[in-house]
C-alpha atoms as a PDB file:
ATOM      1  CA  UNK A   1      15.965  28.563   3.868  1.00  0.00           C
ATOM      2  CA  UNK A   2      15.508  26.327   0.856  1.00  0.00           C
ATOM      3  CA  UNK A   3      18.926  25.248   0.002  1.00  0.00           C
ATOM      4  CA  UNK A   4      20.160  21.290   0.623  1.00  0.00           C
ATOM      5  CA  UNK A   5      23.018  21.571   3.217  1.00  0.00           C
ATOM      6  CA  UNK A   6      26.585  19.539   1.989  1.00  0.00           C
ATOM      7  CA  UNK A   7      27.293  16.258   3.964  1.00  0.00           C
ATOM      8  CA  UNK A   8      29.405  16.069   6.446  1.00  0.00           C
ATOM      9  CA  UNK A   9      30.924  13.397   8.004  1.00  0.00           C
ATOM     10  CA  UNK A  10      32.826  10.147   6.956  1.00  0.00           C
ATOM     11  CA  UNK A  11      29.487  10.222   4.590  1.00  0.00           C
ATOM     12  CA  UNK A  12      30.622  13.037   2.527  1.00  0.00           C
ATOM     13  CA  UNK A  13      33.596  10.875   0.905  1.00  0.00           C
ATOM     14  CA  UNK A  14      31.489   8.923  -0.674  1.00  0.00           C
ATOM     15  CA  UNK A  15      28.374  10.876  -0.898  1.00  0.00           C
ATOM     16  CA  UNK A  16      27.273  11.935  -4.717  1.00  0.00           C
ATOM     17  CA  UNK A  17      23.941  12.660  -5.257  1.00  0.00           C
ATOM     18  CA  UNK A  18      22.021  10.328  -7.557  1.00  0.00           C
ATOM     19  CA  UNK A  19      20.011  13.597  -8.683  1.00  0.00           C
ATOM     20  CA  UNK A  20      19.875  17.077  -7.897  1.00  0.00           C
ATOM     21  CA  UNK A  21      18.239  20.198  -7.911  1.00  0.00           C
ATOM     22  CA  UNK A  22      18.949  23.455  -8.896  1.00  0.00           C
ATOM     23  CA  UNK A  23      17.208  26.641  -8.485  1.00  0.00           C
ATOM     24  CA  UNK A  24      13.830  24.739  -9.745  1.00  0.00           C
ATOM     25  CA  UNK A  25      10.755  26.720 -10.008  1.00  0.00           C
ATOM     26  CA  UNK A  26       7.136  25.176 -11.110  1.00  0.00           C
ATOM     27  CA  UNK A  27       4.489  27.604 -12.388  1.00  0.00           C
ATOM     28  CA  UNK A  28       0.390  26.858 -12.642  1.00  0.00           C
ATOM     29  CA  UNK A  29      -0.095  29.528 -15.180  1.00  0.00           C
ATOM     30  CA  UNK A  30       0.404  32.621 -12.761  1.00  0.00           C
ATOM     31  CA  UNK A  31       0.447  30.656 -10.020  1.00  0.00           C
ATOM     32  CA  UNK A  32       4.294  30.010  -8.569  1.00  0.00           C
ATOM     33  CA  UNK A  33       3.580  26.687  -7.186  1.00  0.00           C
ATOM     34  CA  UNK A  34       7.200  26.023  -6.169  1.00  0.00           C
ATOM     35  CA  UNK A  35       9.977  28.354  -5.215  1.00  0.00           C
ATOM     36  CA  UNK A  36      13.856  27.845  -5.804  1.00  0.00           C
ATOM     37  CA  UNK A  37      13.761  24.541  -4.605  1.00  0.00           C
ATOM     38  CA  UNK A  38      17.740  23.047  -4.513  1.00  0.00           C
ATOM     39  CA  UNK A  39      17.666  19.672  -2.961  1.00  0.00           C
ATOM     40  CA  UNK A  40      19.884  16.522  -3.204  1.00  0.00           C
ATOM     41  CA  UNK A  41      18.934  12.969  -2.980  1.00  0.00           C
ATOM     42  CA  UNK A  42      21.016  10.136  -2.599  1.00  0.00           C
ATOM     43  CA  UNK A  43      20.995   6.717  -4.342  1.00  0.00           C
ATOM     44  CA  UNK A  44      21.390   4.889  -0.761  1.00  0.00           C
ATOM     45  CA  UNK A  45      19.221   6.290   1.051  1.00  0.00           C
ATOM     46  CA  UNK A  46      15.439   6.720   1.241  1.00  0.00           C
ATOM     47  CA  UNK A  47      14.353  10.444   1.196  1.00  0.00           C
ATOM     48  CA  UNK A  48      10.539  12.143   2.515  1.00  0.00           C
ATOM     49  CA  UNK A  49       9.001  15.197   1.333  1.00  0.00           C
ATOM     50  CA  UNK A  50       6.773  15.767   4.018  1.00  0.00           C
ATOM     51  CA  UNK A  51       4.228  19.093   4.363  1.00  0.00           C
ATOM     52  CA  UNK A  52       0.880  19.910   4.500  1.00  0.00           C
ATOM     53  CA  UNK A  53      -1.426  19.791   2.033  1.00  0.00           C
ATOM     54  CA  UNK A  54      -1.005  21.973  -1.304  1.00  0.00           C
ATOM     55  CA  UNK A  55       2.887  22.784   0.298  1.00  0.00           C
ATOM     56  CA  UNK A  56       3.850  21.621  -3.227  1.00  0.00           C
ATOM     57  CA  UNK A  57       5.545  18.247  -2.203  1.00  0.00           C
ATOM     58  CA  UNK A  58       4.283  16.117  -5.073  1.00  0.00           C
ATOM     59  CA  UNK A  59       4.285  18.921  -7.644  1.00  0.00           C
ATOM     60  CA  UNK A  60       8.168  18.461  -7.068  1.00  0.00           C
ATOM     61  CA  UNK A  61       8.030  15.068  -7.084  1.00  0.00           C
ATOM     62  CA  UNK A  62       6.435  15.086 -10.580  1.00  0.00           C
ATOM     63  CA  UNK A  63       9.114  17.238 -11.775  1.00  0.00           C
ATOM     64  CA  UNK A  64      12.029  14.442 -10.877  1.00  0.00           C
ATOM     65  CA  UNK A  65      10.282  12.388 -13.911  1.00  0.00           C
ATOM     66  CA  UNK A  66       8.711  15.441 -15.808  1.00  0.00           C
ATOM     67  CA  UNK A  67       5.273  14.292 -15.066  1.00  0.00           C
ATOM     68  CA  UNK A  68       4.117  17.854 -15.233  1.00  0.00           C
ATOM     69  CA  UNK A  69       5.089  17.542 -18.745  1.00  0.00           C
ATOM     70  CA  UNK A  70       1.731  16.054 -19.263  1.00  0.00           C
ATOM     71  CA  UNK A  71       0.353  19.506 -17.949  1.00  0.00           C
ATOM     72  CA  UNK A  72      -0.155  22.173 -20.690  1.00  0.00           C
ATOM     73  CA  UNK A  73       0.055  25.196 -18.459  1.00  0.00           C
ATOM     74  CA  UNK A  74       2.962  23.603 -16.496  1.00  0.00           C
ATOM     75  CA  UNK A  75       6.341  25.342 -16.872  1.00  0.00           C
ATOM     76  CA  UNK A  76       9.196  24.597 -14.816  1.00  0.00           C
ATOM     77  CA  UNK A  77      12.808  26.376 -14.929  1.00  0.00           C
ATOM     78  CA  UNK A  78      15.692  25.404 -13.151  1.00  0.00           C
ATOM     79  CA  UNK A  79      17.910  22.329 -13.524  1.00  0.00           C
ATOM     80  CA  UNK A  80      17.309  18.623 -12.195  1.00  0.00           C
ATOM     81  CA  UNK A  81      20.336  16.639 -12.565  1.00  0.00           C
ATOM     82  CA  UNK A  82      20.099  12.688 -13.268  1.00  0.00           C
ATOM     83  CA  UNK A  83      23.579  11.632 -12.523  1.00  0.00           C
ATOM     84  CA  UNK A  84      25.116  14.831 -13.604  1.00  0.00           C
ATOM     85  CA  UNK A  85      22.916  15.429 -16.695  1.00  0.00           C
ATOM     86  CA  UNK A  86      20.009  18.197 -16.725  1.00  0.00           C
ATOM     87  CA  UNK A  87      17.052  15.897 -17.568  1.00  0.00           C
ATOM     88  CA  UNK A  88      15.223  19.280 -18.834  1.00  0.00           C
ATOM     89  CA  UNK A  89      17.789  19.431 -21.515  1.00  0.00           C
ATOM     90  CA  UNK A  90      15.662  19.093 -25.249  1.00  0.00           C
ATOM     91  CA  UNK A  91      17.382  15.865 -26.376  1.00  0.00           C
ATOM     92  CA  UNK A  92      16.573  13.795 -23.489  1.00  0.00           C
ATOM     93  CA  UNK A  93      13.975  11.212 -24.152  1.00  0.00           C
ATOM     94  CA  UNK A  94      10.988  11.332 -21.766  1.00  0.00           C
ATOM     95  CA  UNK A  95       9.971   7.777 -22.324  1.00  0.00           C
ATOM     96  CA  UNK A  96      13.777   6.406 -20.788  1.00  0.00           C
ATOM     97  CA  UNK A  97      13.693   8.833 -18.148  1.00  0.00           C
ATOM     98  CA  UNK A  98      10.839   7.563 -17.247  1.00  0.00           C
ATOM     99  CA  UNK A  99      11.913   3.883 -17.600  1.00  0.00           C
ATOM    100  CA  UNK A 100      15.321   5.339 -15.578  1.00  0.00           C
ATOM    101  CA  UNK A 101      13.042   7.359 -12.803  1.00  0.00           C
ATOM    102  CA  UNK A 102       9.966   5.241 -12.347  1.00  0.00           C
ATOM    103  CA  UNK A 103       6.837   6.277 -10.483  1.00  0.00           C
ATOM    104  CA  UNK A 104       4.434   4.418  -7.616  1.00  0.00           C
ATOM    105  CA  UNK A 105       1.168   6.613  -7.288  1.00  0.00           C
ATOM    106  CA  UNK A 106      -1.056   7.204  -4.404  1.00  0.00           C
ATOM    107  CA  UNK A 107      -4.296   5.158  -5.478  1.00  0.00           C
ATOM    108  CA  UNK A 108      -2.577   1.344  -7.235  1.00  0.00           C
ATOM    109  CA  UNK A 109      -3.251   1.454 -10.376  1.00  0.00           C
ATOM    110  CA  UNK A 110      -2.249  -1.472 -12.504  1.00  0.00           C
ATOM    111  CA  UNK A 111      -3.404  -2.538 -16.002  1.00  0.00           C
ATOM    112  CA  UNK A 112      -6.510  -4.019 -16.814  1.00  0.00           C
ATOM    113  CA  UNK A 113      -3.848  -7.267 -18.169  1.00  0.00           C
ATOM    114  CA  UNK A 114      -2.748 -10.340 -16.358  1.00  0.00           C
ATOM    115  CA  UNK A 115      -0.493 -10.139 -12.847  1.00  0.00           C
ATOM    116  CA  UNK A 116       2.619 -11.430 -15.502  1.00  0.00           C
ATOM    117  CA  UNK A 117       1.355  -9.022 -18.576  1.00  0.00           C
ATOM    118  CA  UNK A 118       1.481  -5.892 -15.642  1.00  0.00           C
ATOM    119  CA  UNK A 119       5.298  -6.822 -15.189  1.00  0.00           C
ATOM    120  CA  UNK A 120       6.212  -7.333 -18.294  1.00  0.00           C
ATOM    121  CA  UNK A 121       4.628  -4.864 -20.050  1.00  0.00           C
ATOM    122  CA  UNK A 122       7.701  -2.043 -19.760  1.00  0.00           C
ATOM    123  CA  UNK A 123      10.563  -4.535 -20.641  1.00  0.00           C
ATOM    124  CA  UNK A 124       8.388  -5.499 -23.886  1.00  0.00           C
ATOM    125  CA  UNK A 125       8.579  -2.519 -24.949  1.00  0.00           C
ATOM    126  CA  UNK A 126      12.051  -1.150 -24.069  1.00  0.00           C
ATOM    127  CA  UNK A 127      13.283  -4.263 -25.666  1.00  0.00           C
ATOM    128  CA  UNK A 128      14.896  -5.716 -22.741  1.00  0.00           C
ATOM    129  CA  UNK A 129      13.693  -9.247 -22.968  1.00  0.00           C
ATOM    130  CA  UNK A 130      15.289 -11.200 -25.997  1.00  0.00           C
ATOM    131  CA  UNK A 131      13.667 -14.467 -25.680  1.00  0.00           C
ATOM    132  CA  UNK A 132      10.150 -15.503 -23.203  1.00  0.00           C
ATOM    133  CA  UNK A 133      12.670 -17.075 -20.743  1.00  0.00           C
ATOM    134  CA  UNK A 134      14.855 -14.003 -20.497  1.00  0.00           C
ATOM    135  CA  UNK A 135      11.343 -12.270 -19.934  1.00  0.00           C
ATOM    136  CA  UNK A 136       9.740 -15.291 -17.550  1.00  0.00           C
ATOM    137  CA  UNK A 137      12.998 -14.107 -15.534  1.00  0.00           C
ATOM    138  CA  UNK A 138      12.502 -10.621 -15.463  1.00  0.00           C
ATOM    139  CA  UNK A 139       8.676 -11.025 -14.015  1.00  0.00           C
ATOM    140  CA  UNK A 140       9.715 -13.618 -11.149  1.00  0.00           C
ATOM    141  CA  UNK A 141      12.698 -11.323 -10.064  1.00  0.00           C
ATOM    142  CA  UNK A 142      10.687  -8.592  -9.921  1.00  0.00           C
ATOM    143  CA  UNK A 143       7.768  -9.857  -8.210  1.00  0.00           C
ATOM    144  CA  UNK A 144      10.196 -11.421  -6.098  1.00  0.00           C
ATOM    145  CA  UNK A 145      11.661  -7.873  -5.430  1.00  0.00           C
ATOM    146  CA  UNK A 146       8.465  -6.659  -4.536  1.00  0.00           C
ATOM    147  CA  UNK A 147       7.212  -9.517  -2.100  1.00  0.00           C
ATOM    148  CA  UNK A 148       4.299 -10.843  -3.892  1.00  0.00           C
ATOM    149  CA  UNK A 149       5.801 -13.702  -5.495  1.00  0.00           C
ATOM    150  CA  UNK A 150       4.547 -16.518  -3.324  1.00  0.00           C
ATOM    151  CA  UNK A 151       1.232 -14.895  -3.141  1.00  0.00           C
ATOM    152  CA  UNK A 152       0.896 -14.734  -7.159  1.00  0.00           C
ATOM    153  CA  UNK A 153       3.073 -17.218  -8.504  1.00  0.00           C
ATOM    154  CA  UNK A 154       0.295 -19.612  -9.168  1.00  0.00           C
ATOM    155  CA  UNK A 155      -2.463 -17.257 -10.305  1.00  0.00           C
ATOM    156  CA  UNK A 156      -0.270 -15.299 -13.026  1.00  0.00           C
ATOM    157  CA  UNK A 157      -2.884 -15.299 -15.597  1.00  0.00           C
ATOM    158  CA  UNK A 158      -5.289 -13.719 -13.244  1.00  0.00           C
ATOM    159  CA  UNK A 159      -6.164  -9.739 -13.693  1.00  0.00           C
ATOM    160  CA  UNK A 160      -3.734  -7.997 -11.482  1.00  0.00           C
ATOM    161  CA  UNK A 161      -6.928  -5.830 -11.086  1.00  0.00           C
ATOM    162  CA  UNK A 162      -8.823  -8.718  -9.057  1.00  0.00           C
ATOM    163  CA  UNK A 163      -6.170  -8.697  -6.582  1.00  0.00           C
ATOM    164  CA  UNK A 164      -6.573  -6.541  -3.341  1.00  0.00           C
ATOM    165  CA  UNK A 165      -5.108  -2.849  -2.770  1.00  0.00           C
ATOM    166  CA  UNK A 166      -1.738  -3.389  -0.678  1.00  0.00           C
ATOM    167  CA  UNK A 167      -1.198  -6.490  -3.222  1.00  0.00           C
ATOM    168  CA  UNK A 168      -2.112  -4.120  -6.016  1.00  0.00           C
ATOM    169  CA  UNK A 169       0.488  -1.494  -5.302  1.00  0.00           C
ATOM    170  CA  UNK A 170       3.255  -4.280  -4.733  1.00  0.00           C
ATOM    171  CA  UNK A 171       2.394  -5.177  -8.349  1.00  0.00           C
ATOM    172  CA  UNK A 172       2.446  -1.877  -9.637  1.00  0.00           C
ATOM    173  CA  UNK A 173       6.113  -1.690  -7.298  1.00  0.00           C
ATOM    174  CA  UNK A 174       7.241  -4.593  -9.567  1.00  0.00           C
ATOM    175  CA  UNK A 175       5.951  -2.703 -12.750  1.00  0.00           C
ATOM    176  CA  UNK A 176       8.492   0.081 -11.734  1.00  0.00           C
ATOM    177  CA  UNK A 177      11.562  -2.121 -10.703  1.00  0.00           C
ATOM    178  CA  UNK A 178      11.094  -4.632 -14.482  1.00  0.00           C
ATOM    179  CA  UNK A 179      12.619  -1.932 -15.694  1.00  0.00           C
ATOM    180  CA  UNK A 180      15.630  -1.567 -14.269  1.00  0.00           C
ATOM    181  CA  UNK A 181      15.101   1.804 -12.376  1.00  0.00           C
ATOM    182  CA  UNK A 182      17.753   4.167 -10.756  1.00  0.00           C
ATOM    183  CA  UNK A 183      15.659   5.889  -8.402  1.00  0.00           C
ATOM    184  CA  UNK A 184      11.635   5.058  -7.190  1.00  0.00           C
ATOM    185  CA  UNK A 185       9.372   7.833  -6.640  1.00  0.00           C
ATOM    186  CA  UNK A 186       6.768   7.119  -4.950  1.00  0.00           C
ATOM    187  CA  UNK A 187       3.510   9.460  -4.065  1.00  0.00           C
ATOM    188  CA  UNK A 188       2.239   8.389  -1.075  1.00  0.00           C
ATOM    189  CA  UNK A 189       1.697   4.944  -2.225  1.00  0.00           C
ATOM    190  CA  UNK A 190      -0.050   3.869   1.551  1.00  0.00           C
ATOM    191  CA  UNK A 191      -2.983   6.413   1.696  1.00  0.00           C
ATOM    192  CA  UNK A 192      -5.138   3.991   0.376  1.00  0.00           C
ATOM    193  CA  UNK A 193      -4.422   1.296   2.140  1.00  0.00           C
ATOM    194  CA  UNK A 194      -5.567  -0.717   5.543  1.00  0.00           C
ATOM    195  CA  UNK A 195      -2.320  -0.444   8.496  1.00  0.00           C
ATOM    196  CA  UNK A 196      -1.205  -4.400   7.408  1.00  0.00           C
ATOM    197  CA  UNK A 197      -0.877  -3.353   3.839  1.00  0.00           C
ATOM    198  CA  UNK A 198       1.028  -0.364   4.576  1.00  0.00           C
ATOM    199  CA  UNK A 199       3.501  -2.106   7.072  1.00  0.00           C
ATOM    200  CA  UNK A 200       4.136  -4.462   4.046  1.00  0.00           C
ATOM    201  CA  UNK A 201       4.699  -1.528   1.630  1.00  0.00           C
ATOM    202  CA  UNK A 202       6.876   0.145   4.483  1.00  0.00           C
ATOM    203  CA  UNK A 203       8.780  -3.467   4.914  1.00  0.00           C
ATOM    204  CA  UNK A 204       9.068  -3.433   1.677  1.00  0.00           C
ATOM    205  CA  UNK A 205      10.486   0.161   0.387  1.00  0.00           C
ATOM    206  CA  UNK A 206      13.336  -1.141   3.277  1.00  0.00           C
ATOM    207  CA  UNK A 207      14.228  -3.706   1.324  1.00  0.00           C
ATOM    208  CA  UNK A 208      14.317  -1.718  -1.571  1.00  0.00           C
ATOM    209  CA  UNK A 209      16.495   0.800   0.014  1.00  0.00           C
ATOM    210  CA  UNK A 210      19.814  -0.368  -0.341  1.00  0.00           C
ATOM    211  CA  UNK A 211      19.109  -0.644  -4.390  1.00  0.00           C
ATOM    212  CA  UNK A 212      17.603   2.253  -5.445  1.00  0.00           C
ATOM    213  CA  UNK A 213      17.394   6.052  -4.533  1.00  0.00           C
ATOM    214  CA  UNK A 214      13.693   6.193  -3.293  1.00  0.00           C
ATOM    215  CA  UNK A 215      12.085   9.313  -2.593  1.00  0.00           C
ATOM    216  CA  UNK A 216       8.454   9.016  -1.069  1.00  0.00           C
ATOM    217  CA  UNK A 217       5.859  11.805  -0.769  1.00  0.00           C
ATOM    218  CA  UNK A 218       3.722  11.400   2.577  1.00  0.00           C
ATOM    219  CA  UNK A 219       1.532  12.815   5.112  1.00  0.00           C
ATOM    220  CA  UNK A 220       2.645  10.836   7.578  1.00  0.00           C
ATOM    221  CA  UNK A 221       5.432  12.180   9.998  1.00  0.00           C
ATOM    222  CA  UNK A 222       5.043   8.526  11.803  1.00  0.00           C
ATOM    223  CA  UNK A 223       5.966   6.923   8.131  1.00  0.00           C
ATOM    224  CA  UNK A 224       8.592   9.330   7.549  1.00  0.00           C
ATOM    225  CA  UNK A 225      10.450   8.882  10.679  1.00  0.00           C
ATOM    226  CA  UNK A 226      10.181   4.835  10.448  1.00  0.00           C
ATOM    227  CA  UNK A 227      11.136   4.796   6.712  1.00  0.00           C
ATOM    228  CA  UNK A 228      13.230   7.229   5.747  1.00  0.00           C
ATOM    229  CA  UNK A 229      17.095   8.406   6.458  1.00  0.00           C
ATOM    230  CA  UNK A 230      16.496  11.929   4.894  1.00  0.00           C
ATOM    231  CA  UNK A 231      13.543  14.594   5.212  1.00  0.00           C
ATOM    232  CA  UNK A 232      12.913  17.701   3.737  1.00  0.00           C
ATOM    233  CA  UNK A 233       9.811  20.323   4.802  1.00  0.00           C
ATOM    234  CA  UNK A 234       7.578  21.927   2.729  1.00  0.00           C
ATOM    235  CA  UNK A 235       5.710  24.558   3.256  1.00  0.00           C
ATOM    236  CA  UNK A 236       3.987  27.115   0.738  1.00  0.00           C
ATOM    237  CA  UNK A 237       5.898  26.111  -2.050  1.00  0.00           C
ATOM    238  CA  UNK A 238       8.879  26.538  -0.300  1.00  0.00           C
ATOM    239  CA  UNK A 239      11.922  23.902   0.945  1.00  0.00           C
ATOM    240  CA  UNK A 240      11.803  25.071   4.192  1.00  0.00           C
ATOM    241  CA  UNK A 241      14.528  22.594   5.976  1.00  0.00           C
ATOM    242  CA  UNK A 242      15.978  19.447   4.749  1.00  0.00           C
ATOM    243  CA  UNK A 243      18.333  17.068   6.680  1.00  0.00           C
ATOM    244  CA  UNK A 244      18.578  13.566   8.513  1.00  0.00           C
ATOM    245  CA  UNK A 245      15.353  12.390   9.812  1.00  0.00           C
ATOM    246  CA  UNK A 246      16.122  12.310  13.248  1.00  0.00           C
ATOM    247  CA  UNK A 247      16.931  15.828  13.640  1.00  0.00           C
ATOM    248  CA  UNK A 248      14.062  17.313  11.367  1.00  0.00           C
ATOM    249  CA  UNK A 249      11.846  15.155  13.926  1.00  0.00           C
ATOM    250  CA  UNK A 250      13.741  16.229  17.150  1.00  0.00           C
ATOM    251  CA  UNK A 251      16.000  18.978  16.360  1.00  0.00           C
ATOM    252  CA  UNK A 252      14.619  20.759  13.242  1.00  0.00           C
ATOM    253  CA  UNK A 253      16.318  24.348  12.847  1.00  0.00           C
ATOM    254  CA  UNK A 254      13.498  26.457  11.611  1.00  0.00           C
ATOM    255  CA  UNK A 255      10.434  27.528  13.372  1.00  0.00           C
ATOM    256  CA  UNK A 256       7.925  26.485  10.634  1.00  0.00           C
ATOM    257  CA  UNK A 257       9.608  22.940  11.049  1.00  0.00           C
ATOM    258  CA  UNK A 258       8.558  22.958  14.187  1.00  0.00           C
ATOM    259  CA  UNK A 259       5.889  24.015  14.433  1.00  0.00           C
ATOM    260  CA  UNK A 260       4.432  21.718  11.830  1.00  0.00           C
ATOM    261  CA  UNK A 261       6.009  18.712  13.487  1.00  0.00           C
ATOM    262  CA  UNK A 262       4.027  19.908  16.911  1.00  0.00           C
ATOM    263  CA  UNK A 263       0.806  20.370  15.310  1.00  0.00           C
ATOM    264  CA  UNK A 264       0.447  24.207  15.317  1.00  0.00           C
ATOM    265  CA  UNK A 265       0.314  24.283  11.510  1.00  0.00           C
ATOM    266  CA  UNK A 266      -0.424  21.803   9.448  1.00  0.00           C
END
């Protein structure tokens, strides 16, 4: 089973997916990393990939952004749909996809700039900033976004590198939303960091939730069940199951859901 079941429910009148995928297949070379994955993901609602190791969980997740581009013996076929338009289509231009479909990684890593130079960085050079003011605004709000504002607001000259590694991936958080994003990935952006920090990222991607489509990549099942509203299995390069959170966790329909979420594989 790899397909993304249709919602149901007074959800389904309203429910379009922010992006989709169709049929998508990533290959290492020879190696068929990921198998005919069709999944949808939903601008309100925070989504987990969740699997074991090597499953291929962020190899898809690179693909929502064409990450793998940057991989020469990468090749992916299929179709991922950013509000109905196949962002593997030759015309589309990487660098606003990217700007459109930003990216939180699993170890922070911001620029070696300022804390304000780290936010306003991408609108410099997408052009979205006419005047300093216009751009003063753009790094509060988004450091306001991200919950570091009181924290930073008085040290904004200081190397966003000097700060510590929960307020590190906050910053890099507020890199992504000075953009203007439509949807968040995010690559399990708390395995690096102490349980306060990661309650604060987890605080935070709520916040966050109601204003972009987030999808998070994480080896927690503890994270995915307190964070997100959708989860979908992986397992061997394969989609196993996908479906609300509280019945992957308590109800999943396939054994190898199971039996992952018990332990016996993993």
């Amino acid at each position: 089973m790899n397909s993304a079941p249709a919602e149901t429910g007074p959800e389904a009148i309203q429910a379009k997916p922010k992006m989709a995928a169709r049929g998508v297949n990533v290959f290492y070379g020879d190696n068929h990393a990921i198998k005919d994955i069709d999944l949808d993901l939903y601008a309100d609602k925070v989504t987990s990939l969740i699997g074991p190791s090597g499953c291929g969980k962020s190899t898809f997740l690179r693909c929502l952004n064409r990450m793998n581009d940057t991989i020469p013996i990468c090749h992916v076929t299929g179709e991922i749909l950013l509000e109905d338009e196949n962002i593997y289509t030759s015309g589309i231009d990487v660098v606003q996809l990217r700007a459109r479909v930003g990216m939180v990684f699993q170890k922070p890593n911001p620029f070696p700039k300022s804390i304000y130079d780290n936010v306003a960085y991408g609108p410099r050079i997408h052009g979205l900033a006419a005047h300093r003011t216009d751009l003063d605004e753009i790094v509060t709000t988004s450091l306001e976004k991200a919950g570091l504002w009181q924290e930073v607001k008085d040290r904004l000259d200081s190397s966003g590198t000097a700060l510590s590694g929960g307020q590190q991936q906050r910053l890099c958080i507020a890199r992504a939303i000075a953009v203007n994003p439509e949807v968040i990935l995010m690559d399990e952006p708390c395995s690096a960091l102490d349980p306060i920090a990661t309650a604060k990222i987890e605080a935070l991607i709520d916040e966050l939730s109601g204003r972009y489509a987030i999808i998070i990549v994480t080896h927690s099942m503890q994270q995915a069940a307190r964070i997100s509203r959708k989860t979908a299995f992986f397992h061997l390069g394969e989609m196993v199951e996908y479906g609300d959170t509280t019945e992957i966790f308590t109800s999943p329909k396939e054994d190898r859901t199971r039996d992952y979420i018990t332990g016996r594989i993993g």
